[in-house]
Protein backbone atom coordinates (compact mmCIF):
# COMPACT_ATOMS: atom_id res chain seq x y z
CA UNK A 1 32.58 -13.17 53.45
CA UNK A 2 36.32 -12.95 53.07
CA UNK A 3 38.04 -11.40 50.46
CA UNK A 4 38.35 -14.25 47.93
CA UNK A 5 34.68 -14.91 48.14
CA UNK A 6 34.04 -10.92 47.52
CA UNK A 7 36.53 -10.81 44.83
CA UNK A 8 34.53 -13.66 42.57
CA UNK A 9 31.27 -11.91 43.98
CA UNK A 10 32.45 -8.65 41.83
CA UNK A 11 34.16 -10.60 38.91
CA UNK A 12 30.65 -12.86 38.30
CA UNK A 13 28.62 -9.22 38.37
CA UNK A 14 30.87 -7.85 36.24
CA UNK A 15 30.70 -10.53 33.87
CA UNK A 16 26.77 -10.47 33.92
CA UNK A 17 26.49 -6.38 33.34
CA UNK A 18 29.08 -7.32 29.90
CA UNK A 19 26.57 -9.99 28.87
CA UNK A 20 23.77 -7.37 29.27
CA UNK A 21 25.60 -4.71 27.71
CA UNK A 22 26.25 -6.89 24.95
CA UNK A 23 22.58 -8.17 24.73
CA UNK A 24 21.09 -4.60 24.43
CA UNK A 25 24.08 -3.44 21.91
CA UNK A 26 22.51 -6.42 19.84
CA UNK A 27 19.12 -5.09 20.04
CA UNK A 28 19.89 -2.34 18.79
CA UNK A 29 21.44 -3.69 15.91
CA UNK A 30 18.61 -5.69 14.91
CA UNK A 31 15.85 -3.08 15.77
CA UNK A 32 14.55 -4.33 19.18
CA UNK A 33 13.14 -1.62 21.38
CA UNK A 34 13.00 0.95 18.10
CA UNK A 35 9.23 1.90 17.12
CA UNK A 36 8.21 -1.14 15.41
CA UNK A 37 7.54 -0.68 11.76
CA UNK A 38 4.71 -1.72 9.41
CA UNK A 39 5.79 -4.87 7.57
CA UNK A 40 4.81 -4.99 3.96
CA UNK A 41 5.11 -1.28 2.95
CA UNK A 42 4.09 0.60 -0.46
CA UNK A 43 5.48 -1.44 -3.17
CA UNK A 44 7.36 0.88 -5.68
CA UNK A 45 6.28 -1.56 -8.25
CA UNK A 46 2.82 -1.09 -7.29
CA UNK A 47 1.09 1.32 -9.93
CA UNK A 48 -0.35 4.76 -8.73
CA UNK A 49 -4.24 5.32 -8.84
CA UNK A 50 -5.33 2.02 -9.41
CA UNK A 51 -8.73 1.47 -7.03
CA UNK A 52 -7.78 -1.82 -4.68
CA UNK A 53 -10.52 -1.94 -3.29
CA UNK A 54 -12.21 -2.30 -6.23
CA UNK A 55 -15.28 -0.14 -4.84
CA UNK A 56 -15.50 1.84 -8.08
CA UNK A 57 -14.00 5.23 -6.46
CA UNK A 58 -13.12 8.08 -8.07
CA UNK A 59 -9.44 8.22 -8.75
CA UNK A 60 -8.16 11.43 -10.75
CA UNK A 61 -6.59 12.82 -8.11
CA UNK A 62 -3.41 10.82 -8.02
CA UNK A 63 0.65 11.59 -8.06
CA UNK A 64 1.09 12.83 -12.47
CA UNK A 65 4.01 10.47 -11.61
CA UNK A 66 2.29 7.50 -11.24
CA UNK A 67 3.67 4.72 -13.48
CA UNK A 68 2.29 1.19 -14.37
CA UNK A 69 6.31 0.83 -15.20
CA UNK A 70 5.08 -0.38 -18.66
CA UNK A 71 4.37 -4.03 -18.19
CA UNK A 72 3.39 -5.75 -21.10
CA UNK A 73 -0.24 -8.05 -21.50
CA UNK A 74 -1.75 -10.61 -18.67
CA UNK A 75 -5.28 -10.23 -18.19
CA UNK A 76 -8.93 -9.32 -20.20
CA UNK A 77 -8.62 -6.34 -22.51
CA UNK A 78 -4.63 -7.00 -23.22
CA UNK A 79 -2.84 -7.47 -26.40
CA UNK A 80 -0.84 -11.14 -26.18
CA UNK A 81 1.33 -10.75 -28.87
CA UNK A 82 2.84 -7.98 -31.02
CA UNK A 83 1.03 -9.58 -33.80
CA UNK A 84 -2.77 -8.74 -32.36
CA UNK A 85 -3.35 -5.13 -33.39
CA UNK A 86 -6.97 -5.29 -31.53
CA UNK A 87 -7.50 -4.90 -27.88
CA UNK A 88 -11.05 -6.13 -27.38
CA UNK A 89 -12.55 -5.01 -23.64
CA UNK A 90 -14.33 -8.32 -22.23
CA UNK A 91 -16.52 -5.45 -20.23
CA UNK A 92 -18.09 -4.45 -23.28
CA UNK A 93 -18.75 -7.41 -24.71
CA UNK A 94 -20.53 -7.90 -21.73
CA UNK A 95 -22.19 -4.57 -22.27
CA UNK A 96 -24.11 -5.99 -25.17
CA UNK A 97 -21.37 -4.24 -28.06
CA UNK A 98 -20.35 -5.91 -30.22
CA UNK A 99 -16.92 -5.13 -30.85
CA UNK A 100 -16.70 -7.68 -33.95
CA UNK A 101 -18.88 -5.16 -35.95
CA UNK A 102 -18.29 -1.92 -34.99
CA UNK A 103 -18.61 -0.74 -38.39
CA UNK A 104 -16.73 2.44 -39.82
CA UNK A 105 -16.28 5.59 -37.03
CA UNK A 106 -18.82 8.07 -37.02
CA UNK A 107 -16.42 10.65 -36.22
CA UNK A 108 -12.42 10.79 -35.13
CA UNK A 109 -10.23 12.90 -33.72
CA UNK A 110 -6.51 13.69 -32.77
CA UNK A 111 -4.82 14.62 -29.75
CA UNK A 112 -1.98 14.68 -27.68
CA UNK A 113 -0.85 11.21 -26.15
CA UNK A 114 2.23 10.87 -23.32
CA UNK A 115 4.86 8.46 -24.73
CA UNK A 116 7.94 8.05 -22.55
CA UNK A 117 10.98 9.33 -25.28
CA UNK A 118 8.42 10.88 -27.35
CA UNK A 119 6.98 14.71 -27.43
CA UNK A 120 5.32 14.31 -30.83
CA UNK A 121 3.18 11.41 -29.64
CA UNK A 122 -0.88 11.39 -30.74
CA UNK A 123 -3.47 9.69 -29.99
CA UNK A 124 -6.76 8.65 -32.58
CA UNK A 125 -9.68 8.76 -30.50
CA UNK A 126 -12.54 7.32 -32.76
CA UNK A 127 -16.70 7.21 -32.15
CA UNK A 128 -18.55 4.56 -33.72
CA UNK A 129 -22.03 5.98 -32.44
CA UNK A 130 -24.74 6.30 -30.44
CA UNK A 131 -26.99 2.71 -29.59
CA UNK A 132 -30.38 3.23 -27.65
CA UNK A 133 -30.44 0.11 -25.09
CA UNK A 134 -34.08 0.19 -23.31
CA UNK A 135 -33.27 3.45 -20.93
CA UNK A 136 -29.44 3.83 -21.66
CA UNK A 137 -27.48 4.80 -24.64
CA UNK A 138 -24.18 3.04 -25.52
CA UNK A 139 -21.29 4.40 -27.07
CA UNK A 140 -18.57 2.54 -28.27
CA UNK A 141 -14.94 4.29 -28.38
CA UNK A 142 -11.72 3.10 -29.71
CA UNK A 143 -8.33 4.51 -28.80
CA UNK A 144 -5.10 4.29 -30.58
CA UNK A 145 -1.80 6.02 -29.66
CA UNK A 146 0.13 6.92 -32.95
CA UNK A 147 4.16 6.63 -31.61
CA UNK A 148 7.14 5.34 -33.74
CA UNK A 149 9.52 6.36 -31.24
CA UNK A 150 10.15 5.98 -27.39
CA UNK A 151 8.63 3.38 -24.81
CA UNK A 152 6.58 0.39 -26.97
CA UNK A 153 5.53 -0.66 -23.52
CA UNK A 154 2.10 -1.87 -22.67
CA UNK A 155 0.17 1.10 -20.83
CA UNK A 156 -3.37 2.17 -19.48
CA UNK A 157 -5.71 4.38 -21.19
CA UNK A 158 -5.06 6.72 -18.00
CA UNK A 159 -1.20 7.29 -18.72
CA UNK A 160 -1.33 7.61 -22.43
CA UNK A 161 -4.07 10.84 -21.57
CA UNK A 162 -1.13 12.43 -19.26
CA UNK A 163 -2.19 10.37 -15.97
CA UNK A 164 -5.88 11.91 -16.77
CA UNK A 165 -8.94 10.17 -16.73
CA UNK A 166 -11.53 9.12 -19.01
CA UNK A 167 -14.54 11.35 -18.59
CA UNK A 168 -17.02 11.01 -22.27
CA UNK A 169 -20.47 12.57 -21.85
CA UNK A 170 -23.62 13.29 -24.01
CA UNK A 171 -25.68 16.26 -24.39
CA UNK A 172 -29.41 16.30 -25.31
CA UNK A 173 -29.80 19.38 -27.52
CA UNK A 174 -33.18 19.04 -27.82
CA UNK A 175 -33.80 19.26 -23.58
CA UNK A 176 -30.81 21.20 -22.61
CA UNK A 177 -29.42 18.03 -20.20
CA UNK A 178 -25.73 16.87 -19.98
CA UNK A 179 -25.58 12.87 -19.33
CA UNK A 180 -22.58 11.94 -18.04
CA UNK A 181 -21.48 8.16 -17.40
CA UNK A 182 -24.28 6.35 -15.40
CA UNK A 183 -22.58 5.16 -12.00
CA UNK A 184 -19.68 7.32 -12.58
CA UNK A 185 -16.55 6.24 -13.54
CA UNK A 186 -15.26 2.26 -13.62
CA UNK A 187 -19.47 1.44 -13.39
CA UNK A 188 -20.87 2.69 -16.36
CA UNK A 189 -17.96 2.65 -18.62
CA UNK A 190 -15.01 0.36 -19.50
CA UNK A 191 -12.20 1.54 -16.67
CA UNK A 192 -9.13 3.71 -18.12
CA UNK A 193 -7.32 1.82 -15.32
CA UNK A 194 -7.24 -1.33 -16.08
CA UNK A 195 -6.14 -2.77 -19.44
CA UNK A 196 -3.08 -2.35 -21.07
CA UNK A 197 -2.30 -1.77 -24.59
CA UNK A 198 0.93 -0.58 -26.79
CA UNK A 199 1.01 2.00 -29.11
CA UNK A 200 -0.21 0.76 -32.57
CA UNK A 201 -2.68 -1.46 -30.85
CA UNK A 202 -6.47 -0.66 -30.70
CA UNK A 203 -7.90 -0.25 -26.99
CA UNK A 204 -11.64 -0.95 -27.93
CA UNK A 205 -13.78 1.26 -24.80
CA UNK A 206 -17.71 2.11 -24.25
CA UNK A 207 -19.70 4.11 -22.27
CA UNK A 208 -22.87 3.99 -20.64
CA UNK A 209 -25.86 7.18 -20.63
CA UNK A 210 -29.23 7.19 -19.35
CA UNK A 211 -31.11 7.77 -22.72
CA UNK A 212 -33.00 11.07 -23.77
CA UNK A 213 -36.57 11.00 -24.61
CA UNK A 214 -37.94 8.58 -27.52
CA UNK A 215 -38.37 11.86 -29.99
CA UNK A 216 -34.48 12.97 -29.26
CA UNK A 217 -32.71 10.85 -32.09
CA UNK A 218 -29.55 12.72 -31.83
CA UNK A 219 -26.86 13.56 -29.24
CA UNK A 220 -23.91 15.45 -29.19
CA UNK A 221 -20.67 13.68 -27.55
CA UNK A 222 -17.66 14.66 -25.52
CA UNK A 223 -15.13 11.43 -26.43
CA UNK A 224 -12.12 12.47 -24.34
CA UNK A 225 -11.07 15.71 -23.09
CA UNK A 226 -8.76 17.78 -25.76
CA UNK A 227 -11.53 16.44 -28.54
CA UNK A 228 -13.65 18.66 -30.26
CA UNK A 229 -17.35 18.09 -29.21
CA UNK A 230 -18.96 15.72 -31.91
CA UNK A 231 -22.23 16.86 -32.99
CA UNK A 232 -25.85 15.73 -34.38
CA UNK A 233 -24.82 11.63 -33.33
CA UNK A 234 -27.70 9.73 -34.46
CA UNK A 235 -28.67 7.14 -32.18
CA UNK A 236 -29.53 3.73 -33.58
């Protein structure tokens, strides 16, 4: 080979490492050859706590910074319209309450309720009673957060307690036996995580317990942690 043919020889492999040089420069760039990363990571938007999989698991135990970011309505158990001052809980309609008749509260209480811009914010937690159901007792709750001030957003039951959730129980004096919720929480009672409602709305809520003995007419009830335990509840 003489020395013009060696001279292209080393100007052609020169030209073909740049192109390579170039090519892997580019993948860099664009993230060939890294580790390659999940597509479709945690959504910030998504809210904290919620169960996905919809397999009724327990789900206290989640970040106290969870946020539903305070959309408003869509779905059963939502207000539509700042008129509606009911929210009415399709899963306890289905429970056999009816919500429609409720009647007056057999007892009611006040506590504390988170409100994004307000400290002072309360919540009315209210107990319309006790209703035997073959082997269960129903109890029908209603929940409304008392807040002129700060967010007017749309939130769950679980953020207006302090990202808590919503544990009622009974207790049969008569026996000595606590009944909590049958099935645990999201089975046997309307699901804190779920529906949205604003402050100045009613969230309408019940709660399932496998029923005392025919001669135990009365129950006392736990309706939301902070509450005072309601005593003597007759059951219809």
């Amino acid at each position: 080979m003489d020395a013009t043919a060696r001279s292209t020889s080393r100007i052609v492999r020169g030209l073909a490492a740049a192109s390579l040089i170039t090519a892997l420069a580019a993948g860099c760039q664009f993230g060939i050859g890294e580790d390659e990363q999940p597509t479709g990571g945690s959504d910030p938007t998504v809210e904290q706590g919620e169960d996905p999989a919809g397999d009724g698991s327990e789900t206290d135990q989640q970040d106290p910074q969870a946020s539903d970011g305070g959309s408003e309505g869509g779905g059963d158990g939502t207000a539509g319209s700042d008129e509606e001052d009911a929210v009415v809980d399709d899963d306890a309609a289905a429970a056999g309450v009816d919500l429609s008749g409720v009647g007056e509260p057999v007892a009611t209480a006040e506590i504390p309720a988170t409100v994004e811009g307000n400290d002072e914010a309360t919540m009315t937690v209210e107990l319309f009673g006790l209703e035997r159901r073959d082997d269960t007792v129903v109890a029908t709750f209603a929940f409304t957060v008392n807040s002129d001030t700060g967010s007017q957003d749309a939130r769950q039951l679980y953020h207006f307690l302090g990202n808590s959730g919503w544990h009622p129980y009974a207790i049969d004096t008569v026996n000595l036996n606590k009944h909590g919720v049958l099935g645990g929480a999201k089975v046997g009672q309307t699901d804190y995580q779920s529906m949205r409602f604003k402050p100045g709305q009613t969230f309408y809520a019940y709660a399932s317990f496998a029923a005392p003995p025919e001669d135990v007419t009365a129950m006392d009830v736990m309706m939301v942690d902070g509450a005072p335990m309601v005593t003597g509840v007759e059951i219809r």
